[in-house]
Protein backbone atom coordinates (compact mmCIF):
# COMPACT_ATOMS: atom_id res chain seq x y z
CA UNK A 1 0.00 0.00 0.00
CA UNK A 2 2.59 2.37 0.96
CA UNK A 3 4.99 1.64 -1.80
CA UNK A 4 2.33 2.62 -4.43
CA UNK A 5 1.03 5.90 -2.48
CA UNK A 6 -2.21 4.19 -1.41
CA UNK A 7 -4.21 5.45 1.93
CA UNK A 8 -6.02 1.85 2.29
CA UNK A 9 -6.39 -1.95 1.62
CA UNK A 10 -8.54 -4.53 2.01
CA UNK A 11 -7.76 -8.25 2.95
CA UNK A 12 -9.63 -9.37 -0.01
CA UNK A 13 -7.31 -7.01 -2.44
CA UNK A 14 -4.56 -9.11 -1.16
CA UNK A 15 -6.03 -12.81 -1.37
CA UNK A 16 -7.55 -12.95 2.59
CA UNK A 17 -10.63 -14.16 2.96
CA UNK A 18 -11.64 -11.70 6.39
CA UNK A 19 -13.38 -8.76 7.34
CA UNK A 20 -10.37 -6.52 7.71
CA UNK A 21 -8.68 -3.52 6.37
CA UNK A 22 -6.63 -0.73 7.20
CA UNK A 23 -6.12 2.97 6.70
CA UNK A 24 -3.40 5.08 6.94
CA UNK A 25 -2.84 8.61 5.11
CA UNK A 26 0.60 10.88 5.71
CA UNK A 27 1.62 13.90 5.28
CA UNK A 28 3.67 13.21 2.56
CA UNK A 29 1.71 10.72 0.04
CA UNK A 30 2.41 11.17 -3.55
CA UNK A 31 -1.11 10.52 -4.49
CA UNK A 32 -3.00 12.38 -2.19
CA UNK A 33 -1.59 15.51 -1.60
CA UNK A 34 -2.42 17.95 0.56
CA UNK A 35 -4.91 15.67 2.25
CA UNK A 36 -5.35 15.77 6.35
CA UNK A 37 -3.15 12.90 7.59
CA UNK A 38 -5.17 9.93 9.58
CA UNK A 39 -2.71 7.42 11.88
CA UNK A 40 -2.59 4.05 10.24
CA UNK A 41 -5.79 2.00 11.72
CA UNK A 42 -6.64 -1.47 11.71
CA UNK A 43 -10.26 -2.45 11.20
CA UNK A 44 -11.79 -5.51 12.33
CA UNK A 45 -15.26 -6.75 11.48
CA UNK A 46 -15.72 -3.05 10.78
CA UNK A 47 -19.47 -1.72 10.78
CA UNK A 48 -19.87 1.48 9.14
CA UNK A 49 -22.94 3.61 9.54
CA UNK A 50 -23.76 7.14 7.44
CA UNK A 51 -24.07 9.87 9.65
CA UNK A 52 -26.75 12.17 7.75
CA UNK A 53 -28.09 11.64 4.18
CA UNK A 54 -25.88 13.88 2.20
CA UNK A 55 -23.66 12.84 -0.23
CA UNK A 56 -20.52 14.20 -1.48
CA UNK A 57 -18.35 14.17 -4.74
CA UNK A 58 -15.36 11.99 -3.92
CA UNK A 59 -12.54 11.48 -6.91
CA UNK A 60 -10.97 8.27 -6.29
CA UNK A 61 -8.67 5.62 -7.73
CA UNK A 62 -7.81 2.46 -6.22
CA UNK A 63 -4.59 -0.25 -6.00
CA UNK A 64 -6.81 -3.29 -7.47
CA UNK A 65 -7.22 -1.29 -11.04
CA UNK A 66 -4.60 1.60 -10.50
CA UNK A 67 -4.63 2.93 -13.79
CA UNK A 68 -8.42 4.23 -13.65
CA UNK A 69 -10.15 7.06 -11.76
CA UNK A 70 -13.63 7.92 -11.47
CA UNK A 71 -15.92 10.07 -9.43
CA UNK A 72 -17.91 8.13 -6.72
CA UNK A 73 -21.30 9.26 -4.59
CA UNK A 74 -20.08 9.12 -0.77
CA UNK A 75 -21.29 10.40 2.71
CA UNK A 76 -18.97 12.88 4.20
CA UNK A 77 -19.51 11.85 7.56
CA UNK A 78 -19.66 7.95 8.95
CA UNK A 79 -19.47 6.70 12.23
CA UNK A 80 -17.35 2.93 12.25
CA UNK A 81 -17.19 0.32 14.94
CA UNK A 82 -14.54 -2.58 14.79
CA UNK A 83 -11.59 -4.08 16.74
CA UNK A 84 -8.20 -3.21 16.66
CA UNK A 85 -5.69 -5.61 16.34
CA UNK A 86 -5.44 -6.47 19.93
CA UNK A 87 -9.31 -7.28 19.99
CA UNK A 88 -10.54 -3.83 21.45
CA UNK A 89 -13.50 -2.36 20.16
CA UNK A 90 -12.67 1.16 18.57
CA UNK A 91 -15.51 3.67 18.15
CA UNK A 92 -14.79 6.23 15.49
CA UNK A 93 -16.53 9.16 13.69
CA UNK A 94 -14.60 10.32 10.75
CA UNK A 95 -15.38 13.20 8.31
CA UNK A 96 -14.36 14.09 4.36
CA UNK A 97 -11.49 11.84 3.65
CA UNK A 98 -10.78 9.37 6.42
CA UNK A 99 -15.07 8.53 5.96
CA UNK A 100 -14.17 8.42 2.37
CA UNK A 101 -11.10 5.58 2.89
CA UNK A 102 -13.26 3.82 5.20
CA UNK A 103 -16.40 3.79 2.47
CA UNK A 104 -14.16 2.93 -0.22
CA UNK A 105 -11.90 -0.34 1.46
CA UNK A 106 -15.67 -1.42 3.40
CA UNK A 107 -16.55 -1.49 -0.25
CA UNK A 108 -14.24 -3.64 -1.17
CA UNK A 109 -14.92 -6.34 2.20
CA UNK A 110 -18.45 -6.26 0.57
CA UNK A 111 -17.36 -7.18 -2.72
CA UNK A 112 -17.68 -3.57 -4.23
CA UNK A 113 -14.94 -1.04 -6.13
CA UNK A 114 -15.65 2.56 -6.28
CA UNK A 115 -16.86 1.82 -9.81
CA UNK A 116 -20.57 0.50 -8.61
CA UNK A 117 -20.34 3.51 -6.72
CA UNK A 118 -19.96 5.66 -9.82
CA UNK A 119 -22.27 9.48 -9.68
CA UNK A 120 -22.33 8.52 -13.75
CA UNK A 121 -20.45 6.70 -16.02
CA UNK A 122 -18.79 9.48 -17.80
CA UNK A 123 -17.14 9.82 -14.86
CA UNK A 124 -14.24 7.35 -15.30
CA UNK A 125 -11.61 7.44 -17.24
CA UNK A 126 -7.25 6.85 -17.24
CA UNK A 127 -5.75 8.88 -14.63
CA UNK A 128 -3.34 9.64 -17.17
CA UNK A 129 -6.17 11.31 -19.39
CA UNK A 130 -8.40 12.90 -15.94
CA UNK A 131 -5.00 14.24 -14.78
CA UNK A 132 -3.98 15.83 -17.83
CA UNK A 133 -7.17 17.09 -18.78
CA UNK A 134 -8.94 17.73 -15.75
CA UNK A 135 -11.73 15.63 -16.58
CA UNK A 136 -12.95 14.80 -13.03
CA UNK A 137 -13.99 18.18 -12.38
CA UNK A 138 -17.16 19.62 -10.72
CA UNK A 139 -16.85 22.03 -13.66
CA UNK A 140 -15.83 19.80 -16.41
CA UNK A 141 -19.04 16.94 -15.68
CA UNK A 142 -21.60 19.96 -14.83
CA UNK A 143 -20.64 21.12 -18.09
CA UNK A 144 -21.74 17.78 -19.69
CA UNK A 145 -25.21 18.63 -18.65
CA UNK A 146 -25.26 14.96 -17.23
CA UNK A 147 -27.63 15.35 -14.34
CA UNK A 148 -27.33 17.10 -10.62
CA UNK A 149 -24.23 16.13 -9.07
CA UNK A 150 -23.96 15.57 -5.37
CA UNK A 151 -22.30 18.33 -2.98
CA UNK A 152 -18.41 18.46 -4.02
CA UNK A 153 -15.47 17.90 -1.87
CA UNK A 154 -12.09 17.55 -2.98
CA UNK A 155 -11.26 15.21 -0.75
């Protein structure tokens, strides 16, 4: 996860048949700059549960098809319940992008990628392409007249 700038994974992603991930985003990650650093967490039989109704525009990517990007809907704030790895329950509520890491590697425990979770299917692409061209936008898929898109946070 580290060596490829990622700020999650999921035992699935890496052949392990449990309910367990982990999340972990520094101050310094290459793919995610400039985003507000979380302390790397273990999750155990995680339970996630929305906090509100609103959804937010989340760009993402992910490790198991690293050459793709797309815009998913998420909830900006979540409230999770799991174990650590020495078997105590942890109670957390997590905003913008920790709730975003923890929607996104639940997903894939669930046997989801971000890509079910798309706000519309024009908004995928190669991150070589949305980088360049700035396709991910708020301004760029409003301009495509595509439909209302949920409240945006560059997270």
């Amino acid at each position: 996860m580290r060596d490829y700038g990622g700020v999650g994974i999921a035992a699935p992603q890496v052949s392990v048949s449990a309910q367990v991930f982990l999340i972990e985003v520094t101050d310094n990650n290459s793919r995610y700059p400039g985003r507000p650093s979380h302390p790397l967490t273990i999750f155990i039989n995680p339970v996630v549960t929305p906090v509100g109704d609103r959804e937010i525009f989340s760009p993402e990517g992910c490790l198991s098809i690293d050459t793709m990007r797309g815009v998913a809907a998420r909830y900006g704030r979540i409230h999770v319940s799991a174990f650590d790895r020495n078997a105590r329950r942890i109670e957390l509520d997590l905003e913008e992008f920790p709730a975003i890491v923890v929607q996104h590697e639940m997903d894939h425990l669930l046997g989801h990628l971000y890509v079910d979770r798309l706000w519309n299917q024009a908004a995928l692409g190669f991150e070589y392409d949305t980088d360049r061209y700035d396709s991910l936008t708020r301004e760029y898929l409003e301009s495509l007249q595509l439909g209302d898109l949920p409240e945006l946070n560059r997270c």
